[in-house]
Protein backbone atom coordinates (compact mmCIF):
# COMPACT_ATOMS: atom_id res chain seq x y z
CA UNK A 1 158.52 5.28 111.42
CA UNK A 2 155.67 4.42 109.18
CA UNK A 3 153.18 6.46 111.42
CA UNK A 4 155.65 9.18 111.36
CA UNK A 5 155.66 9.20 107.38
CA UNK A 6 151.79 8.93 107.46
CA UNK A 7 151.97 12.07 109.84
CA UNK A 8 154.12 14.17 107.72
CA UNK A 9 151.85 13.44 104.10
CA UNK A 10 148.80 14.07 105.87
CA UNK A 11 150.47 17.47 107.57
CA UNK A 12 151.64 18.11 103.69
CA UNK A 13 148.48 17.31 102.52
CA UNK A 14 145.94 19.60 104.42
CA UNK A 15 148.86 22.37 103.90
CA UNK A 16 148.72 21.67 99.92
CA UNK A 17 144.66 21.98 99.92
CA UNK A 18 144.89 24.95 102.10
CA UNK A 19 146.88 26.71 99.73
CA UNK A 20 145.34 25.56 96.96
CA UNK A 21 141.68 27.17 98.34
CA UNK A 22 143.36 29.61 99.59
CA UNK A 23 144.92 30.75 96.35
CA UNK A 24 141.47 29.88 94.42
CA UNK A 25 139.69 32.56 97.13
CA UNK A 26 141.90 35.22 96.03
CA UNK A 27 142.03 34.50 92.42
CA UNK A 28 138.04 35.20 93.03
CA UNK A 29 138.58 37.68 95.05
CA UNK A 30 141.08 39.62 92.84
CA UNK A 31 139.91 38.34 89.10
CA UNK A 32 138.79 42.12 87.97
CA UNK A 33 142.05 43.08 88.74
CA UNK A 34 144.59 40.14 87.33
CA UNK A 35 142.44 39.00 84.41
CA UNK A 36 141.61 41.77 81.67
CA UNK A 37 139.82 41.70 78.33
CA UNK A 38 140.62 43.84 75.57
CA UNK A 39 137.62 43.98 73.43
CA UNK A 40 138.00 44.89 69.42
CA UNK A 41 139.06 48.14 68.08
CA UNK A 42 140.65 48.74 71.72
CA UNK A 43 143.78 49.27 73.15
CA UNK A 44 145.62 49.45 76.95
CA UNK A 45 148.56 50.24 78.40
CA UNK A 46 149.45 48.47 81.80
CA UNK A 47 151.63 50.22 84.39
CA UNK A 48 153.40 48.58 86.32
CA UNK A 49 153.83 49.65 90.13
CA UNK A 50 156.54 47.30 91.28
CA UNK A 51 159.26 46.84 88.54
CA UNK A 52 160.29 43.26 89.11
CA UNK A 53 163.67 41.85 87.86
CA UNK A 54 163.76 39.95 84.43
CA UNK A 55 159.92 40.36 84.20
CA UNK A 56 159.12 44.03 83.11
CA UNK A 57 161.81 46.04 80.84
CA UNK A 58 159.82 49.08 81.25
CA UNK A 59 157.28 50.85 83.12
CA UNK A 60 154.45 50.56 80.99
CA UNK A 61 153.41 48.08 78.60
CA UNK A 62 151.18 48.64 75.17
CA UNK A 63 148.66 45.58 75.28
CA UNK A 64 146.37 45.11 71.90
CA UNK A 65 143.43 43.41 71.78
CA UNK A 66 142.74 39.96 73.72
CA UNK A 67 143.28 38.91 77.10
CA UNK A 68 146.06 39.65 79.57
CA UNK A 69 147.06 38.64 82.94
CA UNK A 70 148.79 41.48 85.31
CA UNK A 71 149.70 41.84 89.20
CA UNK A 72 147.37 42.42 91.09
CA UNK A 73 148.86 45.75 92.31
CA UNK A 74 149.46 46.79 88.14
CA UNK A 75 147.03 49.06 86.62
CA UNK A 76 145.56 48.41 83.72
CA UNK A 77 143.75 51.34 81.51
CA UNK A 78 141.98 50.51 78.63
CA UNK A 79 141.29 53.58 75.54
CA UNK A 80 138.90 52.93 72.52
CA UNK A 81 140.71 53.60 69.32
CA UNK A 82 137.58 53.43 66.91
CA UNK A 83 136.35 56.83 65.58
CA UNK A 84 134.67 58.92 68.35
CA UNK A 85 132.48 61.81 68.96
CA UNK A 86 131.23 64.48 70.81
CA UNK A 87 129.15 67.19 70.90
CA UNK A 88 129.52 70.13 72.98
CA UNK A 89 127.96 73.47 73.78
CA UNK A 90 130.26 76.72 74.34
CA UNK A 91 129.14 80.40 75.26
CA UNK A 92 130.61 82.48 72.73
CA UNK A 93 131.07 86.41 71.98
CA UNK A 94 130.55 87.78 68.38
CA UNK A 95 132.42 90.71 67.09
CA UNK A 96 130.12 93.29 67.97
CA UNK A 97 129.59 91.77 71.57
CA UNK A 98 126.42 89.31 71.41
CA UNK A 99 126.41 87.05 73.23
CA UNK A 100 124.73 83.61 72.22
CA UNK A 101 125.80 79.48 72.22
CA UNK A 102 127.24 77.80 69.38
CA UNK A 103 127.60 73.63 69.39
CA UNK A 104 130.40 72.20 68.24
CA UNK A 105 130.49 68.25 67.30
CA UNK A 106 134.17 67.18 66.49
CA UNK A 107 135.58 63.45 65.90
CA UNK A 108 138.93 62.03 66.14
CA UNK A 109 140.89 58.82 66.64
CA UNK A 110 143.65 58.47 69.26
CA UNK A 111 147.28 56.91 67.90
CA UNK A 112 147.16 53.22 68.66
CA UNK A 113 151.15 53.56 68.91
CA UNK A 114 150.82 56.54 71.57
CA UNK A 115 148.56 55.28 73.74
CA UNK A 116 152.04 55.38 76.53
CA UNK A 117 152.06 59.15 75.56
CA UNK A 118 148.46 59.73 75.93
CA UNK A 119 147.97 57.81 78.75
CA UNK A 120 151.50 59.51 80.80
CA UNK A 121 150.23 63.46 79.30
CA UNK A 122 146.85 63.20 79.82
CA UNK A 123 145.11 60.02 81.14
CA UNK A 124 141.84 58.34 80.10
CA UNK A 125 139.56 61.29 80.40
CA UNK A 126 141.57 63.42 78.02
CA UNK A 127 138.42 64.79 76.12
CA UNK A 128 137.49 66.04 79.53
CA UNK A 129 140.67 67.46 79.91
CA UNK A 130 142.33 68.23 76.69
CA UNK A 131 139.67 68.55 73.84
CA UNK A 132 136.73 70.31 75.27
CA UNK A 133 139.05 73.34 76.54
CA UNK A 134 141.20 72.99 73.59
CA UNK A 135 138.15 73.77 70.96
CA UNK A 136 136.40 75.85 72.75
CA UNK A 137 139.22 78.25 73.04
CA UNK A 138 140.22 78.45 69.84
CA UNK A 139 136.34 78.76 68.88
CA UNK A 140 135.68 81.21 71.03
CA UNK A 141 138.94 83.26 69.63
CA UNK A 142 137.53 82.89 66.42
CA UNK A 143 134.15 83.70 66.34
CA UNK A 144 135.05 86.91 68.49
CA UNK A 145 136.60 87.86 64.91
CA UNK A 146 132.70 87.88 62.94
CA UNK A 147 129.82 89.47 63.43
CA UNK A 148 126.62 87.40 64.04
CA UNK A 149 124.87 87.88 61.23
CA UNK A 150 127.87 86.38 59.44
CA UNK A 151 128.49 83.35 61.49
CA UNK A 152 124.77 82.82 60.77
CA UNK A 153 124.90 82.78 56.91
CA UNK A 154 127.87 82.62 54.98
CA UNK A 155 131.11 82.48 57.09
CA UNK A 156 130.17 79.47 58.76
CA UNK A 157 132.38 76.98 56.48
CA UNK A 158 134.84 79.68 56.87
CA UNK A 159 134.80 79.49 60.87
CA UNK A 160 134.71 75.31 61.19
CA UNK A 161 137.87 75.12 58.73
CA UNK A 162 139.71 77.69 60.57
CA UNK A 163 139.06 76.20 63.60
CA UNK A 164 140.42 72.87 62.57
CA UNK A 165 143.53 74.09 61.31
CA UNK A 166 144.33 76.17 64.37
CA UNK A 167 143.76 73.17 66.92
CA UNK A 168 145.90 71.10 64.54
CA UNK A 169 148.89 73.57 64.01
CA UNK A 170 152.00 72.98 65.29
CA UNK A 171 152.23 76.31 67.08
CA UNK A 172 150.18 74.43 70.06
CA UNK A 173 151.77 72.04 71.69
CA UNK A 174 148.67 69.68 72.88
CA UNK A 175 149.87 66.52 70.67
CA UNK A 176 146.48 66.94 68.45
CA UNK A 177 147.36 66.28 64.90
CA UNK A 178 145.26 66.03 61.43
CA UNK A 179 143.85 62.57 59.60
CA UNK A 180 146.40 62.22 58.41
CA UNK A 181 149.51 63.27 60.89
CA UNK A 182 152.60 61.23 60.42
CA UNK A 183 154.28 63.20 63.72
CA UNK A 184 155.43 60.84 66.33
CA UNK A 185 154.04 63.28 69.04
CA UNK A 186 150.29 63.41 68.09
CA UNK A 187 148.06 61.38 70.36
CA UNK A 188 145.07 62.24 69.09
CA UNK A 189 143.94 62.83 65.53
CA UNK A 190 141.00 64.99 64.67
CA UNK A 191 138.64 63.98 61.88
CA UNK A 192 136.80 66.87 61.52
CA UNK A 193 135.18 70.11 63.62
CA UNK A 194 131.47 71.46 62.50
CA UNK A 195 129.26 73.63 63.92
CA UNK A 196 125.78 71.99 63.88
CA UNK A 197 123.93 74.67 65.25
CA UNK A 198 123.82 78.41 66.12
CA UNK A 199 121.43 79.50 68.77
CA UNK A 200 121.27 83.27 68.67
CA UNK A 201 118.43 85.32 70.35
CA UNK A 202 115.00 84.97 68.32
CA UNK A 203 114.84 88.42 67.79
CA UNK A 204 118.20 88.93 66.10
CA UNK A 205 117.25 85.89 64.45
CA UNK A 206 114.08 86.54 63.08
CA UNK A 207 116.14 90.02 61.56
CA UNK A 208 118.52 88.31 59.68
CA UNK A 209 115.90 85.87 58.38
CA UNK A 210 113.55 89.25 57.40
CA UNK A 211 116.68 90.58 55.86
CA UNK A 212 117.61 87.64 53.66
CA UNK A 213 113.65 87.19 52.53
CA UNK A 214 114.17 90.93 51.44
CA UNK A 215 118.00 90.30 49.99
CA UNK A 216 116.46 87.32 48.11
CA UNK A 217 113.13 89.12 46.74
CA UNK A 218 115.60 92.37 45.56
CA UNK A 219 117.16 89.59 43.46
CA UNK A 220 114.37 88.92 42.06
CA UNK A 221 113.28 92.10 40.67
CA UNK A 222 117.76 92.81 39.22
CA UNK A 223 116.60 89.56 37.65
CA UNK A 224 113.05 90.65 36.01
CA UNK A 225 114.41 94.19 35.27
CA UNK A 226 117.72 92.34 33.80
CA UNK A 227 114.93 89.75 31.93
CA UNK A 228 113.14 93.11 30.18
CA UNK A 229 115.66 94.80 29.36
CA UNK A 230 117.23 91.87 27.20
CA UNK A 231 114.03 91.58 25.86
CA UNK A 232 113.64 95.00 24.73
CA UNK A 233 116.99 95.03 23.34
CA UNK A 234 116.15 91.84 21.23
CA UNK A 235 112.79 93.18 19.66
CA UNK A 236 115.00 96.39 18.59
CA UNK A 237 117.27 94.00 16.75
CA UNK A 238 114.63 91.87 15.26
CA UNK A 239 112.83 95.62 14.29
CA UNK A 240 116.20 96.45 12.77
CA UNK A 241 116.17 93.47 10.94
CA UNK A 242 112.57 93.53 9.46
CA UNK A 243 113.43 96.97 8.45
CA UNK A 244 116.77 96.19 6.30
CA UNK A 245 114.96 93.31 5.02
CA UNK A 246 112.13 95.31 3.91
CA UNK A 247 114.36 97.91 2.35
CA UNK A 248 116.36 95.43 0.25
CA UNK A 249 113.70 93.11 -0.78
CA UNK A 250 111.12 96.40 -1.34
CA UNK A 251 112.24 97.80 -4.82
CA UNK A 252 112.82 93.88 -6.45
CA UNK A 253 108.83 93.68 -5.47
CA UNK A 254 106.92 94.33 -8.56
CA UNK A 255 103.09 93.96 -9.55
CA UNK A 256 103.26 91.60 -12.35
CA UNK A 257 104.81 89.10 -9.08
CA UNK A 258 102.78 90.17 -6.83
CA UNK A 259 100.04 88.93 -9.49
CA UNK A 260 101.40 86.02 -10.20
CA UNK A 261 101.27 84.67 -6.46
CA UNK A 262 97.78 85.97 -6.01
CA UNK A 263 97.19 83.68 -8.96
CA UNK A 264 98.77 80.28 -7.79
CA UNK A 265 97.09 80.93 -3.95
CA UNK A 266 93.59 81.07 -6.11
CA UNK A 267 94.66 77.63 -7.76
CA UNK A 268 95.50 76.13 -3.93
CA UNK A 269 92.50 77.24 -2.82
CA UNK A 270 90.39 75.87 -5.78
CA UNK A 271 91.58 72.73 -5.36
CA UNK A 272 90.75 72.60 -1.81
CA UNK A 273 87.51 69.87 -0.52
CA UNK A 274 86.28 72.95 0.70
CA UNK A 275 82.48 73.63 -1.24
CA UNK A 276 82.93 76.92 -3.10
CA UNK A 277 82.33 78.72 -6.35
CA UNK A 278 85.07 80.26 -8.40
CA UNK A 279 83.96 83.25 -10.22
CA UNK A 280 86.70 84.36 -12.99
CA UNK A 281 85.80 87.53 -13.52
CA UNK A 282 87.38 91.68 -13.85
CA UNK A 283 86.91 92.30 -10.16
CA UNK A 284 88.83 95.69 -8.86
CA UNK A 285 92.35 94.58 -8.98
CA UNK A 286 91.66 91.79 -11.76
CA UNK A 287 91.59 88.56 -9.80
CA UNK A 288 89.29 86.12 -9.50
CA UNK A 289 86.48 85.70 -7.07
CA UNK A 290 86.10 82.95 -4.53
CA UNK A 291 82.39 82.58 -2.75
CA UNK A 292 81.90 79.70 -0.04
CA UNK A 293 78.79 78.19 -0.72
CA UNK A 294 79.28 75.17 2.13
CA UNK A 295 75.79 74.07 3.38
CA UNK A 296 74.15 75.86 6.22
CA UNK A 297 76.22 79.06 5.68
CA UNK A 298 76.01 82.45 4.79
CA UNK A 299 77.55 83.26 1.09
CA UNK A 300 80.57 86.06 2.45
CA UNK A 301 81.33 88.87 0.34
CA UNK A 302 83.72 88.55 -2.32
CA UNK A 303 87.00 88.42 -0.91
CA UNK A 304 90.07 88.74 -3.21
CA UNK A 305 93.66 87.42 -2.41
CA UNK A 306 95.93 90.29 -1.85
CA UNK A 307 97.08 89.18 -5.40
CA UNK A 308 96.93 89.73 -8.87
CA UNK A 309 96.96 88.07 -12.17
CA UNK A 310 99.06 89.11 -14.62
């Protein structure tokens, strides 16, 4: 009996260690696809293949960040919800049928709460699938709408907004919403949509450049002529001016005041440190004489200030 017992624990035991390495071999084996890491700013959504009783209520399960076990037969996708971007490069058609390429770099966020929706609708490579084709359709619809010259200068603010708002209307159904979308539908929110560069042929190109260098220098000379004519008008009014003062302050101007300044500039120049002689005397219009006699120049002629005493 006891070698029986003995038997039996030994038959258990080998069938115990078996298991046990045999279990550890496919946990190995099959790690990649039981034990997954959700790394920050990340989301996932596990679906589950076989729907086992009083395990899994639904189909697919919303897993945040951290680490989570699954079957082996689940599958497990994982989507990065920080902001993303992407540039891409579209053939276009302007309104009067040039051809040229335009790039386009947009940004958006998916919906951590519709990552089920996304992931059902779409799948993981929905910029492959959903984005790309989306913009450049409605790009290409728009720019068909401007000429080149346009799209190259000043509508080009004009062309990014309206592209934005017609990928984020709700007369498309492709669940891309605004920042700042409250709908319960949007997977996928779009920051923003610019157009970072414009590659039209270098001959059309070099035109519009010519024609702006010309634009800009015309603006110059509205300017100048705009400058001279201002002028012009002000030296009429300041003319104007001179003239009315002249003709009120004209007849109050007598000689015996005209005199009597000519005789107080004498007095400021007299008492000047300049070295000069002061001859009072009955010159022509009866004021006195100043002569410079500073060393090492000439004596002037007699100059008289255009004054007189009284």
């Amino acid at each position: 009996m006891k070698n029986y017992l003995y038997g039996v624990f030994m038959r258990f035991r080998y069938g115990f260690i078996f298991t046990v390495m045999l279990l550890l071999f496919l946990l190995i084996v099959l790690w990649h696809r039981v034990v997954h890491i959700v790394p920050a700013g990340h989301g996932a959504v596990v679906w589950h293949s076989i729907q086992l009783p009083l395990i899994h209520d639904t189909q697919n399960d919303l897993v945040a960040e951290g680490v989570r076990i699954t079957w082996p037969w689940d599958k497990f996708y994982l989507y990065d919800e920080r902001l993303m971007d992407h540039t891409e490069t579209y053939q276009v058609v302007s309104q009067e049928g040039l051809h040229f390429e335009i790039d386009m770099t947009f940004r958006w966020k998916v919906v951590p709460m519709n990552l089920i929706t996304l992931n059902q609708t779409v799948g993981s490579k929905y910029l492959k699938n959903m984005l790309i084709p989306e913009i450049g359709s409605v790009l290409r619809e728009t720019v068909a709408n401007y000429p080149a010259e346009a799209l190259y200068t000043v509508a080009r603010n004009e062309v990014q907004a309206g592209i934005y708002d017609e990928i984020t209307s709700d007369s498309l159904p492709n669940h891309i919403g605004t920042r700042t979308t409250t709908n319960s539908d949007i997977t996928i929110r779009l920051q923003d949509t610019l157009m970072t560069n414009i590659r039209l042929p270098q001959s059309l190109k070099d035109a519009i450049e010519r024609k702006l260098a010309e634009a800009e220098l015309l603006a110059q000379f509205e300017f100048t002529v705009e400058r001279e004519r201002l002028e012009s008008i002000r030296k009429q009014i300041e003319a104007e001016g001179i003239r009315n003062f002249q003709e009120t302050v004209a007849p109050a101007i007598t000689d015996s005041y005209l005199q009597w300044r000519g005789i107080e500039a004498t007095l400021e120049l007299a008492k000047s440190n300049n070295s000069k002689v002061v001859v009072i005397g009955n010159s022509a219009n009866g004021l006195p004489l100043i002569l410079d006699t500073q060393e090492g120049r000439q004596v002037p002629e007699a100059a008289s200030v255009e004054s007189g005493v009284n």
